[in-house]
PDB file of N, CA and C in Angstrom:
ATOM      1  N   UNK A   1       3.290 -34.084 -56.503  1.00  0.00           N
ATOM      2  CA  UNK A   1       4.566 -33.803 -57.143  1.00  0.00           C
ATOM      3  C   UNK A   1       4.341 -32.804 -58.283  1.00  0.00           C
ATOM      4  N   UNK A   2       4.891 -31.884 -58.145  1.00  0.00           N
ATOM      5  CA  UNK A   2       5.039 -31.145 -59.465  1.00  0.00           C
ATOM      6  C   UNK A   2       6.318 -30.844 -60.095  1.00  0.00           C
ATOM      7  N   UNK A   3       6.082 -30.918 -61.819  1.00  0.00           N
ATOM      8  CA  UNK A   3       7.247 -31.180 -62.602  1.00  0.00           C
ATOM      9  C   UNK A   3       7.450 -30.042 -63.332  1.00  0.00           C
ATOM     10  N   UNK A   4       8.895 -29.257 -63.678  1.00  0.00           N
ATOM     11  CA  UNK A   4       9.008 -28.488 -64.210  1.00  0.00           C
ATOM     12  C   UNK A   4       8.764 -29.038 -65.701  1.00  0.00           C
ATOM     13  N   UNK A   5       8.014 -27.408 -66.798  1.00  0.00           N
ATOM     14  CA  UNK A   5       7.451 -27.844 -67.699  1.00  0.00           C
ATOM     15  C   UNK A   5       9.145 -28.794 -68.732  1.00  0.00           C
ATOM     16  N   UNK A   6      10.426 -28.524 -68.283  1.00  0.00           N
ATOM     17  CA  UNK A   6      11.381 -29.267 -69.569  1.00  0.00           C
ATOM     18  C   UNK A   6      11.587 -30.468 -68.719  1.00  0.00           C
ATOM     19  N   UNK A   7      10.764 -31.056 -68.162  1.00  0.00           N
ATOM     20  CA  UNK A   7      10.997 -32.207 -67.502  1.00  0.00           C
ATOM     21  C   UNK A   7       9.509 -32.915 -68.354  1.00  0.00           C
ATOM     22  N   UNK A   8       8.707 -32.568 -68.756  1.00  0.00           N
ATOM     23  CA  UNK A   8       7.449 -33.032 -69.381  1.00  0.00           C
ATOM     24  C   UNK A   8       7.941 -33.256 -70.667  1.00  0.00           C
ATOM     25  N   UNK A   9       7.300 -34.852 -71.158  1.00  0.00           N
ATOM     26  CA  UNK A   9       7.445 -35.299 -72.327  1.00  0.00           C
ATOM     27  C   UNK A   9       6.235 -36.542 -72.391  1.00  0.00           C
ATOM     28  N   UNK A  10       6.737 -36.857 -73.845  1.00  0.00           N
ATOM     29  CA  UNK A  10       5.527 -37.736 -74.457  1.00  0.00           C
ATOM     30  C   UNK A  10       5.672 -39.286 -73.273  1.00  0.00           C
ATOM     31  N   UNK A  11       6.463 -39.116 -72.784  1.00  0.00           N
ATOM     32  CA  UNK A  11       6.364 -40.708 -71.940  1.00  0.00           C
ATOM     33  C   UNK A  11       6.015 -40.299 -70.267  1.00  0.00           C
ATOM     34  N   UNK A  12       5.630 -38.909 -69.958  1.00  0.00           N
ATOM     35  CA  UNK A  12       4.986 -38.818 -68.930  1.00  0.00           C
ATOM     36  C   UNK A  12       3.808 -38.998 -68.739  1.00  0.00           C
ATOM     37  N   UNK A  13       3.625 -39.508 -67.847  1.00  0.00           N
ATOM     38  CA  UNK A  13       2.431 -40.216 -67.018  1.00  0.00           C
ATOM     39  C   UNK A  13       1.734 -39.481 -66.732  1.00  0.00           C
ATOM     40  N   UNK A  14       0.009 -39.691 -66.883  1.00  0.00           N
ATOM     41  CA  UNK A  14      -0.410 -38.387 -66.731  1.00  0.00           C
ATOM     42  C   UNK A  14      -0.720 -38.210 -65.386  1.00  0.00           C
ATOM     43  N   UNK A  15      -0.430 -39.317 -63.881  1.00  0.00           N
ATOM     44  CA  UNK A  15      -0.973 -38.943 -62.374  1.00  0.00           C
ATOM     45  C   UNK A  15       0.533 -37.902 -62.189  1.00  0.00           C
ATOM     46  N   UNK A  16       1.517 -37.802 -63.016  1.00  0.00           N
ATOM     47  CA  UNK A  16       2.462 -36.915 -62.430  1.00  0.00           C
ATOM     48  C   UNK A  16       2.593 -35.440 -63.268  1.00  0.00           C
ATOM     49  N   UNK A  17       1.684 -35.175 -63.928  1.00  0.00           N
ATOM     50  CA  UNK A  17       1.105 -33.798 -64.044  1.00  0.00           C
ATOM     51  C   UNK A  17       0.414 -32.948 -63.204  1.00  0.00           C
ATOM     52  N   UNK A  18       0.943 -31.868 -63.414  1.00  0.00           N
ATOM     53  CA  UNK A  18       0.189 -30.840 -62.406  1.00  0.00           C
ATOM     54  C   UNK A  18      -1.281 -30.691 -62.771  1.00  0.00           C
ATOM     55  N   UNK A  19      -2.205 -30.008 -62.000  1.00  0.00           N
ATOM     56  CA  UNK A  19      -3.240 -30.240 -62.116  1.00  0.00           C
ATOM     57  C   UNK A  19      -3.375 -29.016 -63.073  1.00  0.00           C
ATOM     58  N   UNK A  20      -4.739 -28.831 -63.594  1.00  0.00           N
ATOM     59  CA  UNK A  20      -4.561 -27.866 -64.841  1.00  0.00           C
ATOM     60  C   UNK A  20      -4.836 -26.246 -64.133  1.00  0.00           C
ATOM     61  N   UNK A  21      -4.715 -25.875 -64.998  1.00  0.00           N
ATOM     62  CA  UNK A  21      -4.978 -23.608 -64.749  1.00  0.00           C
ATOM     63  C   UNK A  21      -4.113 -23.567 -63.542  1.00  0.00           C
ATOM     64  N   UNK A  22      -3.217 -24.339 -63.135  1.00  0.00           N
ATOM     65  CA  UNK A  22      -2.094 -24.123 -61.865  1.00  0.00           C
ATOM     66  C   UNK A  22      -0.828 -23.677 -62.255  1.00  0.00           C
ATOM     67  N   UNK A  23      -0.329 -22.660 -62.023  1.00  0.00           N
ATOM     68  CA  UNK A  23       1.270 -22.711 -62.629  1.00  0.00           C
ATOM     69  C   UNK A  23       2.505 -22.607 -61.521  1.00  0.00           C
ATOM     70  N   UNK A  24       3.254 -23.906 -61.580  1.00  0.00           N
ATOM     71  CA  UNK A  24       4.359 -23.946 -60.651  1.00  0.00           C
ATOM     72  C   UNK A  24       5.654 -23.156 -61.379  1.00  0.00           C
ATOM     73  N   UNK A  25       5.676 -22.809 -62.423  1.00  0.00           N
ATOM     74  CA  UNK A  25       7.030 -22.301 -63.224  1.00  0.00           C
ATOM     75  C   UNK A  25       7.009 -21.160 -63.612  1.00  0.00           C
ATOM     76  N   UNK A  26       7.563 -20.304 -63.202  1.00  0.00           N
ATOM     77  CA  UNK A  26       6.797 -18.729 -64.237  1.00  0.00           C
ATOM     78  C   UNK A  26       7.749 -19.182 -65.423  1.00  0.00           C
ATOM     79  N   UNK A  27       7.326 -18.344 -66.675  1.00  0.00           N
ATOM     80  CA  UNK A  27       7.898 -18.105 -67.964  1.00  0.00           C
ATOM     81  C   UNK A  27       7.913 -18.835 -68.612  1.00  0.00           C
ATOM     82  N   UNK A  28       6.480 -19.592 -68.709  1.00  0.00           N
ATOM     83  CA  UNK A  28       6.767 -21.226 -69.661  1.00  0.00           C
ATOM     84  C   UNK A  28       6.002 -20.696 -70.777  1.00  0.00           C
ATOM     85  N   UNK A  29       5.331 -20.067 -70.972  1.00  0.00           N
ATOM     86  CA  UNK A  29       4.365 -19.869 -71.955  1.00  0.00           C
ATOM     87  C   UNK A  29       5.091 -19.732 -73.441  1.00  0.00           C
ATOM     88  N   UNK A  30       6.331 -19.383 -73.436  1.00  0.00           N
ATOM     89  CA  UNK A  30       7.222 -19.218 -74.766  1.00  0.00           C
ATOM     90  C   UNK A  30       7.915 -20.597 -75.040  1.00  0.00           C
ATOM     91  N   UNK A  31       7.920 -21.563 -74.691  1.00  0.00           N
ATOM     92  CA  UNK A  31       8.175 -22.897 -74.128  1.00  0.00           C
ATOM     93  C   UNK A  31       7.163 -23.678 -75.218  1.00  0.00           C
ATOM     94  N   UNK A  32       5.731 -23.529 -74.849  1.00  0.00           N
ATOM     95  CA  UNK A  32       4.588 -23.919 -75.596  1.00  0.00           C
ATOM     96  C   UNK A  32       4.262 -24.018 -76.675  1.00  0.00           C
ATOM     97  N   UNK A  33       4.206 -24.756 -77.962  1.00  0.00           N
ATOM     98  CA  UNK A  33       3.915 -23.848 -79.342  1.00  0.00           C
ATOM     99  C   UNK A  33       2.605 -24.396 -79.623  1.00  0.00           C
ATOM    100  N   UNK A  34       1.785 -23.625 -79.182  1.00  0.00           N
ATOM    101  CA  UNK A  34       0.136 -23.257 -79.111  1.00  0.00           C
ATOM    102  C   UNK A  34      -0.196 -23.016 -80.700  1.00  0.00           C
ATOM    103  N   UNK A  35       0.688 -22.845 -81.827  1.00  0.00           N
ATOM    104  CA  UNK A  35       0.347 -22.517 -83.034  1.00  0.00           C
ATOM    105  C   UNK A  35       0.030 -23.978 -83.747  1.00  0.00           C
ATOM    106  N   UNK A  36      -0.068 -25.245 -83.268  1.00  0.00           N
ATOM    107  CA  UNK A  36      -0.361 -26.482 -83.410  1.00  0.00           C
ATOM    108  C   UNK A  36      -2.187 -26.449 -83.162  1.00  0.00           C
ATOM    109  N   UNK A  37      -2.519 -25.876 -82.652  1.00  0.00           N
ATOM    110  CA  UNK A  37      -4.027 -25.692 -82.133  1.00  0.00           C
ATOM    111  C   UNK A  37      -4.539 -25.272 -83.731  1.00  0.00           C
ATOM    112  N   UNK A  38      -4.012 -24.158 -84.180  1.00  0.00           N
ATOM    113  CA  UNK A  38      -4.373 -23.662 -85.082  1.00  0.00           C
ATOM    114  C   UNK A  38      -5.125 -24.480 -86.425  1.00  0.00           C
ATOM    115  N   UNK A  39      -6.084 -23.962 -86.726  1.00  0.00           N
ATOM    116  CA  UNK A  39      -7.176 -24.514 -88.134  1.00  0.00           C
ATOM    117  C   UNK A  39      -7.256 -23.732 -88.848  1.00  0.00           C
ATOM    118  N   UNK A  40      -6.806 -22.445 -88.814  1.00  0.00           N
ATOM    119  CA  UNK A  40      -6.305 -21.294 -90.109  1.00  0.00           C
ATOM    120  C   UNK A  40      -5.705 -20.925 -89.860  1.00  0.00           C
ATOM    121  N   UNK A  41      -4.502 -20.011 -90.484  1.00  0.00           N
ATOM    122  CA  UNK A  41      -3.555 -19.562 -90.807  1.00  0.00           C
ATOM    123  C   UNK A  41      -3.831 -17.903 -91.455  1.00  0.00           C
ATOM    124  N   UNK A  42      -3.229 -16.919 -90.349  1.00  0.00           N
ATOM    125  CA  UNK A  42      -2.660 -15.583 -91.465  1.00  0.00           C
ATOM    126  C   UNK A  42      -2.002 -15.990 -92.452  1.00  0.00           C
ATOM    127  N   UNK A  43      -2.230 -15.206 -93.265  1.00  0.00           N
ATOM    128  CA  UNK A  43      -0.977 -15.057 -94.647  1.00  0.00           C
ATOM    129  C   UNK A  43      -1.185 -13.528 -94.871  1.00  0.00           C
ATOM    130  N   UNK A  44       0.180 -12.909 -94.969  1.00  0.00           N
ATOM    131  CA  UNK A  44       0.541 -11.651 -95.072  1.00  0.00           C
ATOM    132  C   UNK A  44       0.363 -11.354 -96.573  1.00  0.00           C
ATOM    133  N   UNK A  45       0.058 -10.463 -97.328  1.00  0.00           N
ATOM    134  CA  UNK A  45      -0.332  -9.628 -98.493  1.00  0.00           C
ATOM    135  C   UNK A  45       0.942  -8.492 -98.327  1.00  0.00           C
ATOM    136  N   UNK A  46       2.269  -9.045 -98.655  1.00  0.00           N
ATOM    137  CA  UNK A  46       2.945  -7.789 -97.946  1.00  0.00           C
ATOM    138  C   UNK A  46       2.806  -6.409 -98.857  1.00  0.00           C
ATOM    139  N   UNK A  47       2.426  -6.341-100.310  1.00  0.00           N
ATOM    140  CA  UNK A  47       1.903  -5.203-101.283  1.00  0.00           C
ATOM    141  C   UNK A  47       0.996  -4.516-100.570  1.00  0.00           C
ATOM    142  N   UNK A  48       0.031  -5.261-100.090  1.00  0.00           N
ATOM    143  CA  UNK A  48      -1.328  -4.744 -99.557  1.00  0.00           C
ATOM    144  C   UNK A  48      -1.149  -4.161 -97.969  1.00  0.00           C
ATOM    145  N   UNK A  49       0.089  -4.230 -97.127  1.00  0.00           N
ATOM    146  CA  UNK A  49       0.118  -3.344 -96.300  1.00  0.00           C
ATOM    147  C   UNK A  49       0.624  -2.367 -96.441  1.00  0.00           C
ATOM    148  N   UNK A  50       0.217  -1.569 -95.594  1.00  0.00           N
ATOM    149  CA  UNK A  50       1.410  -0.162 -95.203  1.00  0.00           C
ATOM    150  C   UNK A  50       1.669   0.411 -94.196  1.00  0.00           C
ATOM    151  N   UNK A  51       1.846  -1.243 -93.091  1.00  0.00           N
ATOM    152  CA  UNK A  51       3.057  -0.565 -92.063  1.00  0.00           C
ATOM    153  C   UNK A  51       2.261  -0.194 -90.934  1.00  0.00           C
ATOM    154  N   UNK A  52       0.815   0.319 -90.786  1.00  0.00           N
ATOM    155  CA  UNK A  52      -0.322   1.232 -89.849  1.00  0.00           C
ATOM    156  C   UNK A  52      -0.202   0.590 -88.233  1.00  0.00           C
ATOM    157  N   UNK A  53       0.353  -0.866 -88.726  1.00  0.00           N
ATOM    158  CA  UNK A  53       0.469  -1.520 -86.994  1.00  0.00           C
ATOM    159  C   UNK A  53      -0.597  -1.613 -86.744  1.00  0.00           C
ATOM    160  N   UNK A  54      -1.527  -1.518 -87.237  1.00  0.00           N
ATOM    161  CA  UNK A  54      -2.887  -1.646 -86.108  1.00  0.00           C
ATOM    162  C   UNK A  54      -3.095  -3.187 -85.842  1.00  0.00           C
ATOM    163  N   UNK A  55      -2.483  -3.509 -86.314  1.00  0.00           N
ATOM    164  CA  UNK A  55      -2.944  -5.704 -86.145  1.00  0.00           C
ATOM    165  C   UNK A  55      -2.208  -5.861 -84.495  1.00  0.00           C
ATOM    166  N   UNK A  56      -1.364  -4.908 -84.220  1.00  0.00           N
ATOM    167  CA  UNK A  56      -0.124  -5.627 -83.606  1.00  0.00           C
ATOM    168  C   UNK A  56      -0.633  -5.712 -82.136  1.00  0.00           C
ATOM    169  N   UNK A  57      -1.638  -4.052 -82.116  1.00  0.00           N
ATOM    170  CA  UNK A  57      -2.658  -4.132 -80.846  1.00  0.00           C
ATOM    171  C   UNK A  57      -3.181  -5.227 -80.082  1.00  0.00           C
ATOM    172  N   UNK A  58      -4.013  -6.031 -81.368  1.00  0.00           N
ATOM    173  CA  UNK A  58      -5.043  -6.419 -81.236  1.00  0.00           C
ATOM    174  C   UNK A  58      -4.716  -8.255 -81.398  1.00  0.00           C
ATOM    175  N   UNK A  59      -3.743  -8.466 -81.646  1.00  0.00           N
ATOM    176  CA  UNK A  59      -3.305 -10.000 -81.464  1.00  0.00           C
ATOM    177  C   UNK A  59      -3.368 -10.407 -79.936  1.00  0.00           C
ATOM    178  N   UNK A  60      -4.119 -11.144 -79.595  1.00  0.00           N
ATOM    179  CA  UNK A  60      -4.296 -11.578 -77.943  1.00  0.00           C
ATOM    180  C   UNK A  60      -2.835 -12.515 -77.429  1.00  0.00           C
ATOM    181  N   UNK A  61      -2.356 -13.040 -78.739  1.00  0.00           N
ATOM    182  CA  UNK A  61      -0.440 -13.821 -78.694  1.00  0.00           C
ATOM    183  C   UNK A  61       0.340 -13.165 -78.410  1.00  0.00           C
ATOM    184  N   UNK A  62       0.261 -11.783 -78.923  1.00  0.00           N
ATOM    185  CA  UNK A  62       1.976 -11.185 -79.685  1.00  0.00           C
ATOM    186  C   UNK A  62       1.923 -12.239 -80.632  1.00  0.00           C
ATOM    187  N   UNK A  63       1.817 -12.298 -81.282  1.00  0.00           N
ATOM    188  CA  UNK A  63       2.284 -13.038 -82.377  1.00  0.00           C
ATOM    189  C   UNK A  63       2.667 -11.840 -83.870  1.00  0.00           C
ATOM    190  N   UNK A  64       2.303 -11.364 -83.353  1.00  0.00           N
ATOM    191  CA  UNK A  64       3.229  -9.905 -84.729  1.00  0.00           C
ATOM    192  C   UNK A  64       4.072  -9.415 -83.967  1.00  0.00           C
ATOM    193  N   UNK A  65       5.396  -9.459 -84.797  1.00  0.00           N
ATOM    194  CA  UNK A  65       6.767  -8.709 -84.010  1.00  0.00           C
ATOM    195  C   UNK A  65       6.709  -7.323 -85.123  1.00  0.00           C
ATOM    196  N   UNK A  66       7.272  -6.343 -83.949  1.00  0.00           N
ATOM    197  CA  UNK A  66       7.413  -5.065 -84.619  1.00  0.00           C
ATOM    198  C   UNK A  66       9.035  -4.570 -84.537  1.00  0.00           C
ATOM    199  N   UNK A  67       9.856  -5.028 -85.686  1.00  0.00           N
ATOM    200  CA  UNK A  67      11.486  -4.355 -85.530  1.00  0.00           C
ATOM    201  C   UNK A  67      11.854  -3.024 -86.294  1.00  0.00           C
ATOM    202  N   UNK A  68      12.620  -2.163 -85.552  1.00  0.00           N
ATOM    203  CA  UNK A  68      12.707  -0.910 -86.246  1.00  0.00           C
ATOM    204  C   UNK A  68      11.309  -0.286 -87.335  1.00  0.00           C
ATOM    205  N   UNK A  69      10.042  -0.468 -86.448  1.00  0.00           N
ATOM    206  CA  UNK A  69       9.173   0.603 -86.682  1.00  0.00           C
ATOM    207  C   UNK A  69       8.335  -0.290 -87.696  1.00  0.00           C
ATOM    208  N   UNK A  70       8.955  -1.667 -88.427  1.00  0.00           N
ATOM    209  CA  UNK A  70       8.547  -2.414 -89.662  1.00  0.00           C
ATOM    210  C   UNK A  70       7.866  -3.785 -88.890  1.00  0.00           C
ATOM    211  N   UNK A  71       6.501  -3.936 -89.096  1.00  0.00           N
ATOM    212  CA  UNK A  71       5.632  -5.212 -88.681  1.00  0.00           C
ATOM    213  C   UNK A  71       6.698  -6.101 -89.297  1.00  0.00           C
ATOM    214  N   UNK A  72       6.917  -7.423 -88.886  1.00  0.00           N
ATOM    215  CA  UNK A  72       7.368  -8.369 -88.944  1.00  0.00           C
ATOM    216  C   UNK A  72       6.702  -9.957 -89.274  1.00  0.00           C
ATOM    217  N   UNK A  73       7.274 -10.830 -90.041  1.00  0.00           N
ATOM    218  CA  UNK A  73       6.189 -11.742 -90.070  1.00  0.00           C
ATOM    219  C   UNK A  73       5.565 -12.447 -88.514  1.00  0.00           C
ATOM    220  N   UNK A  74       4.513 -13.383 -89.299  1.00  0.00           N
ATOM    221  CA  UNK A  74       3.710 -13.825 -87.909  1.00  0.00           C
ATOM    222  C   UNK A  74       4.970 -14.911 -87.271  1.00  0.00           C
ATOM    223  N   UNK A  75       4.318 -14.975 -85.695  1.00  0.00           N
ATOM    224  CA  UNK A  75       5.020 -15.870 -84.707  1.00  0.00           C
ATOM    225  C   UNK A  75       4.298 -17.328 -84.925  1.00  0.00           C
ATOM    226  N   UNK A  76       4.900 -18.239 -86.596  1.00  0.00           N
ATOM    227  CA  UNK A  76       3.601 -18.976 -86.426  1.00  0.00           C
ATOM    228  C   UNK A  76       3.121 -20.129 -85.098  1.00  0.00           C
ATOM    229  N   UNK A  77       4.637 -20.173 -84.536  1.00  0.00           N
ATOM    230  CA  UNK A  77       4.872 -21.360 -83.168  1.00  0.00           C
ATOM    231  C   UNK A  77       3.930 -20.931 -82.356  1.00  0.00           C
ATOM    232  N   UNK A  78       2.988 -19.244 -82.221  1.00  0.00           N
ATOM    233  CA  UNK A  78       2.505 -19.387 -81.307  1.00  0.00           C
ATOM    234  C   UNK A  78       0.727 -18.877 -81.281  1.00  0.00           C
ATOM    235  N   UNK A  79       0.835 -18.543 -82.794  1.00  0.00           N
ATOM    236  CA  UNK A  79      -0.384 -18.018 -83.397  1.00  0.00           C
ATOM    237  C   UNK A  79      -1.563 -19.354 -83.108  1.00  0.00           C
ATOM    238  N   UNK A  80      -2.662 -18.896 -82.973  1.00  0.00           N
ATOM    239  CA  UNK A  80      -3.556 -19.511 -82.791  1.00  0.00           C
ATOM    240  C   UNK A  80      -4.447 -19.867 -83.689  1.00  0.00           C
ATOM    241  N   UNK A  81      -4.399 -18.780 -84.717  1.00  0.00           N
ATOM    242  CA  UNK A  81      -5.390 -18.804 -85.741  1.00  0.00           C
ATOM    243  C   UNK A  81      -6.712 -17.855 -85.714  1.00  0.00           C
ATOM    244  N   UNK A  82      -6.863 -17.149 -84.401  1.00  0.00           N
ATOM    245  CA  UNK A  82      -8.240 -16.530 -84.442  1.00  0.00           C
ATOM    246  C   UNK A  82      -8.465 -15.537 -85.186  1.00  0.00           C
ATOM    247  N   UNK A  83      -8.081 -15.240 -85.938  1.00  0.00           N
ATOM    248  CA  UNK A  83      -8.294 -14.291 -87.184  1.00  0.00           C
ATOM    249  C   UNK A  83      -8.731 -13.042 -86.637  1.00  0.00           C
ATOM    250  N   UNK A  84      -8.196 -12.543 -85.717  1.00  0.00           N
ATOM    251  CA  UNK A  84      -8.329 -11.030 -84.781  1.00  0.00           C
ATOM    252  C   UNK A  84      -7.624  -9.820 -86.140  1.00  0.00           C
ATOM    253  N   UNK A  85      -6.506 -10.553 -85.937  1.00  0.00           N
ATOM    254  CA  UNK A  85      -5.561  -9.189 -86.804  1.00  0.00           C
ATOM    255  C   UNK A  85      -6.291  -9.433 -88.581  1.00  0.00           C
ATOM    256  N   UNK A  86      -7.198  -9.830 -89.002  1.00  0.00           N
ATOM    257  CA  UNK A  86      -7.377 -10.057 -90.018  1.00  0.00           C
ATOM    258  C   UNK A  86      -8.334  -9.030 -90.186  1.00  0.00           C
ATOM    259  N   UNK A  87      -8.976  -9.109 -89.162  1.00  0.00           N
ATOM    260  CA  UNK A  87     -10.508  -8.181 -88.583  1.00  0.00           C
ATOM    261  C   UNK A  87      -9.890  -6.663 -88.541  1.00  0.00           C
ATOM    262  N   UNK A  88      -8.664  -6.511 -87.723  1.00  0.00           N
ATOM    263  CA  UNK A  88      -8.521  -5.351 -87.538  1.00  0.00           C
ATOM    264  C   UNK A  88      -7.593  -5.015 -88.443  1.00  0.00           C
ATOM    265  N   UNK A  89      -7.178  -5.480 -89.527  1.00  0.00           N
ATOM    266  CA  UNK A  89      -6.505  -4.632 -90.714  1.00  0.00           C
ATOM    267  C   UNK A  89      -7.365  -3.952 -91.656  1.00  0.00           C
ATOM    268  N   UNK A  90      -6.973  -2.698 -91.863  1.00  0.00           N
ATOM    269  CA  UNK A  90      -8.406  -1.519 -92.693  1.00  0.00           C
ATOM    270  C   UNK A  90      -7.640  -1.845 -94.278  1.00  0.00           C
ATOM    271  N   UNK A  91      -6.541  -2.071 -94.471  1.00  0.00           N
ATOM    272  CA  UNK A  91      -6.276  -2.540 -95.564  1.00  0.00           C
ATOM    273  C   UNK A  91      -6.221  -3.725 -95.848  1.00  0.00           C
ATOM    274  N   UNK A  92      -6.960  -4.948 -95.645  1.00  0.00           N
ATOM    275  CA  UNK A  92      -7.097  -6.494 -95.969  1.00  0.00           C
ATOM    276  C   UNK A  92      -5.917  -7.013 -96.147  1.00  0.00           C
ATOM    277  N   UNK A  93      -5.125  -6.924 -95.901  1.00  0.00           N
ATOM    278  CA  UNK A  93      -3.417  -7.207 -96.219  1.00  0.00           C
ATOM    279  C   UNK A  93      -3.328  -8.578 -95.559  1.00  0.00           C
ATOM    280  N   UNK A  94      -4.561  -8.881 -94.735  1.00  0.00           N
ATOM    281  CA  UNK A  94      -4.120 -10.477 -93.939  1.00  0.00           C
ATOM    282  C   UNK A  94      -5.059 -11.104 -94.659  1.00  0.00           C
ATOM    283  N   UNK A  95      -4.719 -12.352 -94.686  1.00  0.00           N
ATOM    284  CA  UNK A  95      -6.254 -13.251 -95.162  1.00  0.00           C
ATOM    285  C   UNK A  95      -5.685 -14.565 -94.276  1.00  0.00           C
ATOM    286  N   UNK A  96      -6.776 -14.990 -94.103  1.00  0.00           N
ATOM    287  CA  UNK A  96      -7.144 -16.046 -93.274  1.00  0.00           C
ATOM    288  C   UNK A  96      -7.104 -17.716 -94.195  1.00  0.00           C
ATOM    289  N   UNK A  97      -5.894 -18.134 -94.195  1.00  0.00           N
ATOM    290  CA  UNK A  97      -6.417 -19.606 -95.133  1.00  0.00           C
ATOM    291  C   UNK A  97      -6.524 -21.063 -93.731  1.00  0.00           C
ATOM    292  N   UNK A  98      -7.081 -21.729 -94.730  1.00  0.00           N
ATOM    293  CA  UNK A  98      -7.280 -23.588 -93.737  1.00  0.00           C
ATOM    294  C   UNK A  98      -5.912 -23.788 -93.440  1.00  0.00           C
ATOM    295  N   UNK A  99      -5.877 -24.221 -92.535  1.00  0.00           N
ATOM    296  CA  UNK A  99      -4.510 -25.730 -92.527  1.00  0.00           C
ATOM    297  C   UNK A  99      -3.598 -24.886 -91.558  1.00  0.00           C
ATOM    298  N   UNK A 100      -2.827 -25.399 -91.059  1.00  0.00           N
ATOM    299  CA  UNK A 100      -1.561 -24.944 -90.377  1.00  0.00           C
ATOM    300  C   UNK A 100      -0.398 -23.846 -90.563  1.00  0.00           C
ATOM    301  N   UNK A 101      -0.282 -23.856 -92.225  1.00  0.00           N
ATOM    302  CA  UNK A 101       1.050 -23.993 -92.784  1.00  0.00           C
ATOM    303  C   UNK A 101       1.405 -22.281 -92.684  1.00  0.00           C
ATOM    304  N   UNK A 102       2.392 -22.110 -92.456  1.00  0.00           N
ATOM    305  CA  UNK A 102       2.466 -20.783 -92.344  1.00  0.00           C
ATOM    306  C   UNK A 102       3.501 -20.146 -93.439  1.00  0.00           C
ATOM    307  N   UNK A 103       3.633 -18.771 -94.083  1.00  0.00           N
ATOM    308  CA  UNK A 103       4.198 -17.641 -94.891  1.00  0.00           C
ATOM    309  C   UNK A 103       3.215 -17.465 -95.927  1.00  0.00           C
ATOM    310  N   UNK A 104       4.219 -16.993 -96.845  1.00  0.00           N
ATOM    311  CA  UNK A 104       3.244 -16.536 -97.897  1.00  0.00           C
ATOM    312  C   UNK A 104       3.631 -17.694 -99.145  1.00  0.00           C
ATOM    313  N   UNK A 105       2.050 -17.847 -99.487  1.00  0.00           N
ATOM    314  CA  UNK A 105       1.650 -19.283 -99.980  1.00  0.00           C
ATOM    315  C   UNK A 105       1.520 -18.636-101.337  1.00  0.00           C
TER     316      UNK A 105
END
C-alpha cells in the first residue's frame, strides 16, 4: 500500500509506509520542513552584504529567495544548516550560530 505524503501523520503505522528513497507523489519535497534537522543556523549580517548573490548558487535547498534582483531572507522551514552559503560569501555577511532558531538574533 502506498500513502500519499498528506495522508501521513504521527499515528501512522510504520508497516504502512512506503519503503524509503521510493517516491509515489511527485512535488512533496516543499511539503517537508527538513529545517528541523538543522544544528546551526545562518544569520544574515544584512550591513555586511552587498547583494553579489553568490550564496544563492551554491545553497544545495534553495533556501535563499532572490525578489526583484534583492537576496531575500533564509527559507528557514527548509534550510539544513550546512553552512555552504556561509563558505561562499566573500563578504562574511552569513555566520553560522548553534540551535535552530532562525533571523537576525
Amino acid at each position: 500500500m502506498s500513502m500519499k505524503a498528506s495522508e501521513i501523520n504521527e499515528k501512522t503505522a510504520w508497516q504502512d509506509l512506503t519503503e524509503g528513497l521510493k517516491i509515489y507523489e511527485p512535488g512533496t519535497s516543499k511539503a517537508f520542513c527538513t529545517g528541523e534537522w538543522r544544528t546551526q543556523t545562518p544569520v544574515m549580517n544584512w550591513e555586511k552584504c552587498k547583494q553579489c548573490l553568490l550564496c544563492v548558487p551554491y545553497c544545495p535547498d534553495s533556501c535563499i529567495t532572490v525578489k526583484n534582483g534583492q537576496r531575500q531572507e533564509f527559507d528557514y522551514d527548509h534550510c539544513k544548516g550546512c553552512g555552504i552559503c556561509a563558505k561562499a560569501c566573500p563578504f562574511r555577511a552569513i555566520e553560522m550560530r548553534e540551535g535552530k532558531e532562525g533571523g537576525n538574533q
